[in-house]
Protein backbone atom coordinates (compact mmCIF):
# COMPACT_ATOMS: atom_id res chain seq x y z
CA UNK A 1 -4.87 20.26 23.73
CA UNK A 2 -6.71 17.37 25.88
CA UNK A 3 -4.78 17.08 29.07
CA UNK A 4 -6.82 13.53 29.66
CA UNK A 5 -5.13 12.20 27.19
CA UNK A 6 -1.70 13.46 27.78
CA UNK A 7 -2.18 12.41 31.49
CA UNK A 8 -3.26 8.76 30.38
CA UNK A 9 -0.39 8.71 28.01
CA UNK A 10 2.68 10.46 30.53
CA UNK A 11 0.93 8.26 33.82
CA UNK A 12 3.95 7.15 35.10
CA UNK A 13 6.60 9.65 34.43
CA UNK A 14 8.51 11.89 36.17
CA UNK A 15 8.55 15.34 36.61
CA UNK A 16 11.73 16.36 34.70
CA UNK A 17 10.51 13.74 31.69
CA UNK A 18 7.11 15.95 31.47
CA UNK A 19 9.26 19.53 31.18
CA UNK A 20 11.14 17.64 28.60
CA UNK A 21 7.95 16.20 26.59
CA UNK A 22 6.32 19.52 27.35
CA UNK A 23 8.99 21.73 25.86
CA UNK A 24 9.23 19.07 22.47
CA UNK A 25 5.83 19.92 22.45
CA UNK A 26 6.21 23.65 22.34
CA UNK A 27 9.02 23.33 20.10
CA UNK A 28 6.69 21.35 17.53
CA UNK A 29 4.18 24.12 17.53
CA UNK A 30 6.49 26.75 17.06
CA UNK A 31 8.12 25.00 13.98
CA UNK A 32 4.97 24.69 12.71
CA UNK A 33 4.15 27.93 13.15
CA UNK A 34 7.77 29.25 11.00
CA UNK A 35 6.47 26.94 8.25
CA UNK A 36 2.98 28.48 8.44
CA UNK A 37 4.29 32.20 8.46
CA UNK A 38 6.69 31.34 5.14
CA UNK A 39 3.28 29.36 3.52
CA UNK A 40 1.33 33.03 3.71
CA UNK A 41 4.68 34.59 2.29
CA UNK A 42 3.94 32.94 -1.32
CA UNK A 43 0.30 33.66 -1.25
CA UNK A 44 -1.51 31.33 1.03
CA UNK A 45 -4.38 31.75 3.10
CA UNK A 46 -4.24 29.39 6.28
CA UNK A 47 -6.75 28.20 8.64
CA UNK A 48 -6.64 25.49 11.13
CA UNK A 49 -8.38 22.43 11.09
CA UNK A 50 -11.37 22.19 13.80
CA UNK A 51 -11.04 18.47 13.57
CA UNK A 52 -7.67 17.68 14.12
CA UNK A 53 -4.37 18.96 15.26
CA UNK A 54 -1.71 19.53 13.13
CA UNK A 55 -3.64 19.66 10.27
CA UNK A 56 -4.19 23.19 7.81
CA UNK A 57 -6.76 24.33 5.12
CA UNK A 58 -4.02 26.14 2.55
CA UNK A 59 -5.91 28.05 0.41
CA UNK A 60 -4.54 29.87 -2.85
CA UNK A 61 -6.59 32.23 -4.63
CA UNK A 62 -6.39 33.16 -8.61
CA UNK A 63 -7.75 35.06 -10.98
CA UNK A 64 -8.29 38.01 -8.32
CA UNK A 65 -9.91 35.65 -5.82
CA UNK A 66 -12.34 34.46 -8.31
CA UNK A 67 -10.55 30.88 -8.46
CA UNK A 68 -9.48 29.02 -5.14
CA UNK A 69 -7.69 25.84 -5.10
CA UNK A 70 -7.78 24.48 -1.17
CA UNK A 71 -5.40 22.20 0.43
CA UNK A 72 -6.01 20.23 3.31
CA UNK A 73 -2.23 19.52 4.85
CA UNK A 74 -0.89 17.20 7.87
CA UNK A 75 2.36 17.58 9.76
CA UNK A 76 3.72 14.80 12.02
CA UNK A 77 1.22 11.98 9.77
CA UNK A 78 2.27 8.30 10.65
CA UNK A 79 3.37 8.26 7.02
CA UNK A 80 6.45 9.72 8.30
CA UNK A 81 6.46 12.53 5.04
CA UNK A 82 7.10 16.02 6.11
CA UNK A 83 3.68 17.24 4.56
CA UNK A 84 0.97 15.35 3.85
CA UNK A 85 -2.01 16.63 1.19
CA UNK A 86 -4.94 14.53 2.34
CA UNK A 87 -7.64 16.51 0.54
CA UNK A 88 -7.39 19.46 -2.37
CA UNK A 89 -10.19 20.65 -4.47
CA UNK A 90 -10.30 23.35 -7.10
CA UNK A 91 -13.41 25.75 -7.66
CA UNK A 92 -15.21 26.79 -9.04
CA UNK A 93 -16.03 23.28 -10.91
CA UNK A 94 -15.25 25.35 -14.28
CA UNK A 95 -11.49 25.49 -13.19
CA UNK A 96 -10.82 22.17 -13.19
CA UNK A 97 -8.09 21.16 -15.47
CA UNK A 98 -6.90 24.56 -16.08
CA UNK A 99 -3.88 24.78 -14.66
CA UNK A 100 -4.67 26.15 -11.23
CA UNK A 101 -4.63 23.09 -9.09
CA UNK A 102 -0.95 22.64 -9.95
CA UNK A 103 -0.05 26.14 -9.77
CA UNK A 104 -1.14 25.35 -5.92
CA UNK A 105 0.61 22.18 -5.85
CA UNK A 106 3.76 23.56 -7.00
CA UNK A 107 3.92 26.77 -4.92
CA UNK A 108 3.85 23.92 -1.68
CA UNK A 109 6.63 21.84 -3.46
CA UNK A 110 8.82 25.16 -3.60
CA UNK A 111 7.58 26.10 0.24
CA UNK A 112 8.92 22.63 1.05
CA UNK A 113 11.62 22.61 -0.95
CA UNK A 114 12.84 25.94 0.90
CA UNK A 115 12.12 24.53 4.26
CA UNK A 116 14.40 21.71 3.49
CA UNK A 117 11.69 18.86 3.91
CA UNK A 118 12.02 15.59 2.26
CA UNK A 119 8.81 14.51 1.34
CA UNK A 120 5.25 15.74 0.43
CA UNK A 121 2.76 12.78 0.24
CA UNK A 122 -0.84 13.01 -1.62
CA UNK A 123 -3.24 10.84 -0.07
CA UNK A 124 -5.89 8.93 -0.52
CA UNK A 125 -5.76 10.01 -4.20
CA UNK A 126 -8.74 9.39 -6.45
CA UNK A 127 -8.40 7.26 -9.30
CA UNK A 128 -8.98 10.02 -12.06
CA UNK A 129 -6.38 12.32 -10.26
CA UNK A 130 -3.41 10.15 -10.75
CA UNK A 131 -2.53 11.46 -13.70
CA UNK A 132 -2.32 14.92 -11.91
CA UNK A 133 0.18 14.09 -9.35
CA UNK A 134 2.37 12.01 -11.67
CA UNK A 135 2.21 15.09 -13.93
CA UNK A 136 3.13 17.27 -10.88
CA UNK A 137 6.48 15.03 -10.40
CA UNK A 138 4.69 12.57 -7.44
CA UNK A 139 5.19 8.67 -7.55
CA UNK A 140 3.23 6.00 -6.42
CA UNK A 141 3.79 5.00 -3.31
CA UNK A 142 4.89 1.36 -3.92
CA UNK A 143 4.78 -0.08 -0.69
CA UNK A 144 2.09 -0.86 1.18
CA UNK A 145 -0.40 1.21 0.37
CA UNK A 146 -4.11 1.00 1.12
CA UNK A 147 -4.67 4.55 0.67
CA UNK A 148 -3.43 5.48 -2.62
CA UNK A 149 -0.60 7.25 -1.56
CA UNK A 150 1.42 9.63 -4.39
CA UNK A 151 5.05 10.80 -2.67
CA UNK A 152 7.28 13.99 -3.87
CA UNK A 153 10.73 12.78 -3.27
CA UNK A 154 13.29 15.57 -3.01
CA UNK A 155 16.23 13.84 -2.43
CA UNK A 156 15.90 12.81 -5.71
CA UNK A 157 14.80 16.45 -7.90
């Protein structure tokens, strides 16, 4: 938490509007926290990210820990999804294309799915891992979209 930068963005407020921004705030983290807890209920290892708030390394681990697939995941993005994946990697290299990546990516569809989110957004994906997230039920994001972006609608599953 940087206070600088919450005082620099709340400079001229009052009193009751920073108890109000303050308990959003609190709120936030604690519903964040719920959706943690139920992510370690299927499996998951979580750690936060040192770099930035509201972001989570997800780990799942296979094969009696000797296979990890590792999820890097975003609440609150300016993408407006629920979730966003902005980095996963399976290793060892060996497990690649074995069927443990989406094993991962569908135990966070069915965590999001029971937390009654909308939308789970890939980003930034890689040219030879399209294929995986249409296979996993994503779409290309077909509006603007510098980044690549693959979305999990589930108003529409």
């Amino acid at each position: 938490f940087n206070s600088e930068s919450v005082s620099y963005v709340w400079y001229n407020i009052t009193m009751e509007d920073f108890k109000i921004r303050t308990n959003q705030l609190e709120d936030k983290e604690k519903s964040i926290d719920i959706f943690l807890e139920s992510l370690e209920k299927i499996g998951a290892t979580i750690t936060a990210d040192k770099f930035e708030s509201d972001a989570y390394i997800v780990q799942f681990n296979f094969e009696q820990g000797e296979i990890k697939t590792t999820l890097r995941i975003l609440f609150h993005d300016k993408t407006g999804s629920d979730v966003v994946i902005a980095n996963m990697t399976t290793l060892p290299d060996e497990a690649k294309g074995k069927g443990f990546g989406g094993d991962a990516i569908q135990n966070v569809l069915q965590w999001a799915r029971d937390n009654s989110f909308n939308e789970v957004r890939a980003t930034q994906v890689q040219t030879e891992s399209e294929g995986f997230w249409t296979k996993n039920g994503f779409i290309k994001d077909e509006e603007y979209n510098l980044t690549n972006d693959y979305v999990y609608h589930f108003d529409n599953k």
